[in-house]
C-alpha atoms as a PDB file:
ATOM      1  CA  UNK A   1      83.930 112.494 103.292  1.00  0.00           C
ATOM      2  CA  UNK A   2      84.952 115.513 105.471  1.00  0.00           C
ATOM      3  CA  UNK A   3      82.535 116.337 108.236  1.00  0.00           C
ATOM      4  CA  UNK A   4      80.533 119.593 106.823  1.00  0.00           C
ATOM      5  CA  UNK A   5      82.673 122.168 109.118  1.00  0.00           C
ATOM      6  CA  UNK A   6      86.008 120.947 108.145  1.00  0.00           C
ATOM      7  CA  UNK A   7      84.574 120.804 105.122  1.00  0.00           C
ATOM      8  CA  UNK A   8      83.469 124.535 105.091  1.00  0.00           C
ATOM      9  CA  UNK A   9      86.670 125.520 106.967  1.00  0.00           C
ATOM     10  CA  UNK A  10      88.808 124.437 104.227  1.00  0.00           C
ATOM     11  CA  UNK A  11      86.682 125.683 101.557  1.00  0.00           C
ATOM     12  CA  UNK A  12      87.017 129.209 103.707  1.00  0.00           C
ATOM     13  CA  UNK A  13      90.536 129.113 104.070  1.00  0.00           C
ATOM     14  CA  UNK A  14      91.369 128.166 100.488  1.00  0.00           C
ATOM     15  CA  UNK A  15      89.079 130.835  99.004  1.00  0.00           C
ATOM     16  CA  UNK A  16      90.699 132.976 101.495  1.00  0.00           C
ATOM     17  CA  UNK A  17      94.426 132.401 100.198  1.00  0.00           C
ATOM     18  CA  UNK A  18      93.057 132.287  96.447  1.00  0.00           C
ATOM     19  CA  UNK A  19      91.577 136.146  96.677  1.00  0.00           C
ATOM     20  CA  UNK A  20      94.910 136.963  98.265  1.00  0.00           C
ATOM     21  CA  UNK A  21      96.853 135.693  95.378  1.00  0.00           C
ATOM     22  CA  UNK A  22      94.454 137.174  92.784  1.00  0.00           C
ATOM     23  CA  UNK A  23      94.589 140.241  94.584  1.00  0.00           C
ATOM     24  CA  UNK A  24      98.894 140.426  94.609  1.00  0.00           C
ATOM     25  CA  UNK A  25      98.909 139.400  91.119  1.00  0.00           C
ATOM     26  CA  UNK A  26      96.266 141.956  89.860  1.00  0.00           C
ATOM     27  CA  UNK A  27      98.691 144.752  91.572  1.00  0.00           C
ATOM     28  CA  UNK A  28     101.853 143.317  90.169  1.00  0.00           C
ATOM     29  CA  UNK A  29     100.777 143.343  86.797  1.00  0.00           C
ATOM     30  CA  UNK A  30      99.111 147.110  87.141  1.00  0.00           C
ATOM     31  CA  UNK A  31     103.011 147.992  88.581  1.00  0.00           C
ATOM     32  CA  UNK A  32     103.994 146.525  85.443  1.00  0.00           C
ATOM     33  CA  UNK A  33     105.693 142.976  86.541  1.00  0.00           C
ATOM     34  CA  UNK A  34     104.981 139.894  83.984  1.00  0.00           C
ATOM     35  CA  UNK A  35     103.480 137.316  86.423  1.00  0.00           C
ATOM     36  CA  UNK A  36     102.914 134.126  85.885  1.00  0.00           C
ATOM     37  CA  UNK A  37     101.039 131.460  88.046  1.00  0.00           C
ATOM     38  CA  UNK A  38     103.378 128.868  89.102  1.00  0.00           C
ATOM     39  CA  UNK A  39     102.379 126.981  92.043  1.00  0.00           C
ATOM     40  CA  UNK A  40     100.891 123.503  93.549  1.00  0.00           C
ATOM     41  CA  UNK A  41      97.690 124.493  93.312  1.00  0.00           C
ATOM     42  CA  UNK A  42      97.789 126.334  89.599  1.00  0.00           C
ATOM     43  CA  UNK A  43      99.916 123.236  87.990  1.00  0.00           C
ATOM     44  CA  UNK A  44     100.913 120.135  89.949  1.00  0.00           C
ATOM     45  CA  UNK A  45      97.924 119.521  91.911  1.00  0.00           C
ATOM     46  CA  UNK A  46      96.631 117.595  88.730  1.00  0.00           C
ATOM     47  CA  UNK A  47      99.547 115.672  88.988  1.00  0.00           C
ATOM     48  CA  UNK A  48      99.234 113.923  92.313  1.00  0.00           C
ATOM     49  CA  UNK A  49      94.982 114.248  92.040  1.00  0.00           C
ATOM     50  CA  UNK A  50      93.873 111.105  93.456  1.00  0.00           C
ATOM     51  CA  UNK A  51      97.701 109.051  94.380  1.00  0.00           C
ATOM     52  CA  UNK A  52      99.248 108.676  96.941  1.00  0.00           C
ATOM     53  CA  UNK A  53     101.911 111.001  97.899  1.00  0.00           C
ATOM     54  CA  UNK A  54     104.033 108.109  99.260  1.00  0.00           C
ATOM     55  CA  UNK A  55     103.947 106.053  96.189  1.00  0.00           C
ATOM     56  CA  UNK A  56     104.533 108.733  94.029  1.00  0.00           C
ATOM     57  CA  UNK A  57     108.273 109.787  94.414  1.00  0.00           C
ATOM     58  CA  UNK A  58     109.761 111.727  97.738  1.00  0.00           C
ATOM     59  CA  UNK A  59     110.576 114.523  95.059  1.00  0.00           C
ATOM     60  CA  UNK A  60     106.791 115.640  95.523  1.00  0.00           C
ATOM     61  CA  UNK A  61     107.752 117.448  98.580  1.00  0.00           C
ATOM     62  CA  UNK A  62     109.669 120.284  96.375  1.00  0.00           C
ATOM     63  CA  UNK A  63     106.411 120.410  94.201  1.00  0.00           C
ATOM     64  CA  UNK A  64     104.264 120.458  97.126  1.00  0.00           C
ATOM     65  CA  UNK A  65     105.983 123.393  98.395  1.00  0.00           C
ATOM     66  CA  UNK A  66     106.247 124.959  95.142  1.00  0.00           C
ATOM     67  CA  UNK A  67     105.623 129.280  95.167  1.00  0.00           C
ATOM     68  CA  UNK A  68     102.681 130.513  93.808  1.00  0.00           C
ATOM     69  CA  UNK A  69     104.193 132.599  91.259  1.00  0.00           C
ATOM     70  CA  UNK A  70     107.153 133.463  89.250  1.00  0.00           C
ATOM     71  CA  UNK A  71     108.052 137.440  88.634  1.00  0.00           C
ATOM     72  CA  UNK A  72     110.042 138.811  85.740  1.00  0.00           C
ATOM     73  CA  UNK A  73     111.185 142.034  86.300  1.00  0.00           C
ATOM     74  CA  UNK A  74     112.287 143.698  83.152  1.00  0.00           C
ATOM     75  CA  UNK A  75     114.831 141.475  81.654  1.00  0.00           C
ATOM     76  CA  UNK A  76     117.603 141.192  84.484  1.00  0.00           C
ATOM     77  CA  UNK A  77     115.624 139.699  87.273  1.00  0.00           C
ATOM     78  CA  UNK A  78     113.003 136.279  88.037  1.00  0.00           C
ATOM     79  CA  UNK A  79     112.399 135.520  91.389  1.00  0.00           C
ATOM     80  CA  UNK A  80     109.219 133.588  92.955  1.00  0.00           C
ATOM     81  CA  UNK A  81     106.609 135.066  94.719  1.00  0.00           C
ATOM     82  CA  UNK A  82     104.596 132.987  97.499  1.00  0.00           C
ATOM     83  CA  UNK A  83     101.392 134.545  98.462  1.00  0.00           C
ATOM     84  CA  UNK A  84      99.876 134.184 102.078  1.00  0.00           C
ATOM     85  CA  UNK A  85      96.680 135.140 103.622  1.00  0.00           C
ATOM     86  CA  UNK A  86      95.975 135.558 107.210  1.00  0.00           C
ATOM     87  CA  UNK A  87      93.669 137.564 109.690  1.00  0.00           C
ATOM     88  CA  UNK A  88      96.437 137.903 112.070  1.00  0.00           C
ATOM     89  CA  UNK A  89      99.933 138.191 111.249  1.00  0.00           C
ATOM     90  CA  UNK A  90     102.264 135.845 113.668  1.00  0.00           C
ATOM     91  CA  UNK A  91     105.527 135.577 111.637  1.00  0.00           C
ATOM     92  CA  UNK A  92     106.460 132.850 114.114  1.00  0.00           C
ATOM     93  CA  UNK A  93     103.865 130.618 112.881  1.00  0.00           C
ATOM     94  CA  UNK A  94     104.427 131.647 109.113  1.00  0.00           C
ATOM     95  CA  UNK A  95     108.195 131.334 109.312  1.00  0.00           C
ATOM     96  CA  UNK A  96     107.228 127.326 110.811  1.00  0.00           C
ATOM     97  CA  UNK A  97     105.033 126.692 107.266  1.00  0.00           C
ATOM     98  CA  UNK A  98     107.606 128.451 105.156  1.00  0.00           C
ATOM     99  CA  UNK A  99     109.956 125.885 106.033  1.00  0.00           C
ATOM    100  CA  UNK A 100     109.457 123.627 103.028  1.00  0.00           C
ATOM    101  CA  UNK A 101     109.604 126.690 100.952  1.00  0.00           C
ATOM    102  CA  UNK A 102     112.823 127.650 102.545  1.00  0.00           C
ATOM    103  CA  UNK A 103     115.045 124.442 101.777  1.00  0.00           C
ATOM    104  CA  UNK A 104     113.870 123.372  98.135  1.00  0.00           C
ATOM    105  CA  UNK A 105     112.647 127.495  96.730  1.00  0.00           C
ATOM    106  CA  UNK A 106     116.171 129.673  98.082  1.00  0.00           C
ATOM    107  CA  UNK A 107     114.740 132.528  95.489  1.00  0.00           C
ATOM    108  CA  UNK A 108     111.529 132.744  96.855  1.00  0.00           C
ATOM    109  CA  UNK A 109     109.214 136.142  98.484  1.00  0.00           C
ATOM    110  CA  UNK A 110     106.810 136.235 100.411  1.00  0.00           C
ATOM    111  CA  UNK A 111     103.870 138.642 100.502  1.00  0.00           C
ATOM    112  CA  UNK A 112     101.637 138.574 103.510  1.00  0.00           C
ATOM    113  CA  UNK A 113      98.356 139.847 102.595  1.00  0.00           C
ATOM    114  CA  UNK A 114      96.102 140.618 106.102  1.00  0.00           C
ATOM    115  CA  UNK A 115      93.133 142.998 106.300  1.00  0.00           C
ATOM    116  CA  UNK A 116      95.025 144.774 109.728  1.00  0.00           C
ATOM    117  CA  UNK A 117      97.936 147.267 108.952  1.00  0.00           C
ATOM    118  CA  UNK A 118     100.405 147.155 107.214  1.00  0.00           C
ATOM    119  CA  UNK A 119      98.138 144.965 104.624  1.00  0.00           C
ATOM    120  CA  UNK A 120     100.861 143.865 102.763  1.00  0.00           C
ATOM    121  CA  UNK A 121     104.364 142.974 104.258  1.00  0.00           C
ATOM    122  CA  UNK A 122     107.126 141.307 102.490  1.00  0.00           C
ATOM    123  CA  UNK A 123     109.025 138.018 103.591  1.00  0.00           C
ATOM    124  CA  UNK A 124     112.344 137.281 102.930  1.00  0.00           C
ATOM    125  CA  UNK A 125     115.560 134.781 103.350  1.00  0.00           C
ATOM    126  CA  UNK A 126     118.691 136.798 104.426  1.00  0.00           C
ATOM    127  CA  UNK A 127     121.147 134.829 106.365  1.00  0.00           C
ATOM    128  CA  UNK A 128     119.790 131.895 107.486  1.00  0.00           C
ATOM    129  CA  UNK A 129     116.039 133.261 108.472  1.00  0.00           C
ATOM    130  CA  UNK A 130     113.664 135.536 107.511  1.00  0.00           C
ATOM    131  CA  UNK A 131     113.020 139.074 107.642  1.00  0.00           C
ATOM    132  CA  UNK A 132     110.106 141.278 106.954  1.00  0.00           C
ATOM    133  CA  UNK A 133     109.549 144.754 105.474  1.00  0.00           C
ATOM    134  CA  UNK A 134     106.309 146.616 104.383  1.00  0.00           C
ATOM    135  CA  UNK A 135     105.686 145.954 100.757  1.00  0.00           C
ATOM    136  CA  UNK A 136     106.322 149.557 100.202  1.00  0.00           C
ATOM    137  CA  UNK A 137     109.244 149.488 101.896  1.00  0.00           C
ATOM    138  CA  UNK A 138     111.021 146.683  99.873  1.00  0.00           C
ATOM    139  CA  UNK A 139     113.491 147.726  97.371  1.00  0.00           C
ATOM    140  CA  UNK A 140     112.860 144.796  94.988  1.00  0.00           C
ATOM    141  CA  UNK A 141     109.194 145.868  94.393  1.00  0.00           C
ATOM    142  CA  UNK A 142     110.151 149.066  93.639  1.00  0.00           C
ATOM    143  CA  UNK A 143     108.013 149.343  90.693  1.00  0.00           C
ATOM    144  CA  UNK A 144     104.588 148.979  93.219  1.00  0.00           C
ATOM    145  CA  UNK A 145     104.095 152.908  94.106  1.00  0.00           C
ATOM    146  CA  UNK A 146     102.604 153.810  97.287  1.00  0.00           C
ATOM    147  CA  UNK A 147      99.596 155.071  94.700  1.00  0.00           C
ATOM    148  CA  UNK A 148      99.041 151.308  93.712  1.00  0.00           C
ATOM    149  CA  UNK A 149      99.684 150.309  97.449  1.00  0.00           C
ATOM    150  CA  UNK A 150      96.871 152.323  98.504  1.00  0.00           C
ATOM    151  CA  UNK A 151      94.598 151.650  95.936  1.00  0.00           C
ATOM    152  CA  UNK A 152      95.020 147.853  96.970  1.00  0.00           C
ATOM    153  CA  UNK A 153      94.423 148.027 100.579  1.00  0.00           C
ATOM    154  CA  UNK A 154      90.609 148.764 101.066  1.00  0.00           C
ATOM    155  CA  UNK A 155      90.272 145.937  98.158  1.00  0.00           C
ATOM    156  CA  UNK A 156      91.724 143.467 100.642  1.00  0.00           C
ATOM    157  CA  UNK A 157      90.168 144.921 103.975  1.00  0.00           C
ATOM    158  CA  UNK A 158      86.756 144.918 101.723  1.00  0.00           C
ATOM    159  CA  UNK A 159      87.348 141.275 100.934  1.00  0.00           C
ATOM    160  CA  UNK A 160      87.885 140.337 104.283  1.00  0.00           C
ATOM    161  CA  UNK A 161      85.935 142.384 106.330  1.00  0.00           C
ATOM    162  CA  UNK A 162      83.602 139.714 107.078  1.00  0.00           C
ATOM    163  CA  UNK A 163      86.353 137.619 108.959  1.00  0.00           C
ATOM    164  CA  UNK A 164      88.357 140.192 111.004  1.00  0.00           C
ATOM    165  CA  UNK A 165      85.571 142.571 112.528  1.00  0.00           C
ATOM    166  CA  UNK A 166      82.033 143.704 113.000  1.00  0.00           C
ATOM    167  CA  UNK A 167      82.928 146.690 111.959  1.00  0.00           C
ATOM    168  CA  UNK A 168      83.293 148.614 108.499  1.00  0.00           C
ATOM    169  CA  UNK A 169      87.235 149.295 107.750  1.00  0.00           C
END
């Protein structure tokens, strides 16, 4: 068994990430996106529960590092959507864990949800690496208004205000 902080950190941080996804999905779907949940922890961690990676098949990486969710929008486009969490944003260190992501998921978004401005940004692969762009900004989510943006963003400085300050947002 975990010692009871590690324990507690992990249980923090995943709880963390999960309210971030809900979050992104609840404002996709109010912009009018069908989203479905896609990811390691929605489908394949019942998979693995309990093996052992190794034993398993070296193919587990790809699931591993599967995005949380797929995005239809309207009938021309599908494209996956990872979401991340974090108190401060250091695209450095996210560009380091998204490196999985980037060799087996070449269709794959990222949205960065953190309680400090801008709340959300959006990740993506363009030649080799990846660039970043407030959600708002980012002509594939054209269908999230600045309206929906806005309505979003004390949600998620709400939901976190309890690790990123002492004060009210």
């Amino acid at each position: 068994m975990k010692e009871p902080r590690g324990l507690r950190d992990e249980v923090e941080d995943r709880t963390k990430g999960r309210l971030a996804e809900v979050i992104v999905e609840q404002m996709f779907q109010a912009a009018g996106y069908m989203i479905l949940r896609y990811g390691y922890e929605s489908i394949a961690q019942n998979l693995v529960q309990g093996s052992d990676w190794h034993t398993i098949s070296k193919d587990l990486e790809v699931v591993e590092s599967a995005p949380d969710f797929i995005v239809k929008e309207s009938n021309r486009f599908l494209y996956f959507l990872e979401v991340k969490y974090r108190t401060r944003f250091d695209k450095k260190e996210l560009e380091e864990k998204l490196k999985k992501t980037e060799k087996h998921w070449k269709r794959t978004f990222v949205i960065v949800v953190t309680p400090e401005e801008p709340v959300f940004r959006m990740m993506y692969q363009d030649n080799g690496g990846w660039k970043m762009v407030d959600l708002e900004k980012f002509r594939r989510a054209n269908k999230i208004p600045k309206t929906l943006i806005e309505i979003f963003k004390p949600i998620v400085k709400r939901a976190y205000y309890g690790y990123t300050s002492n004060q009210k947002p």
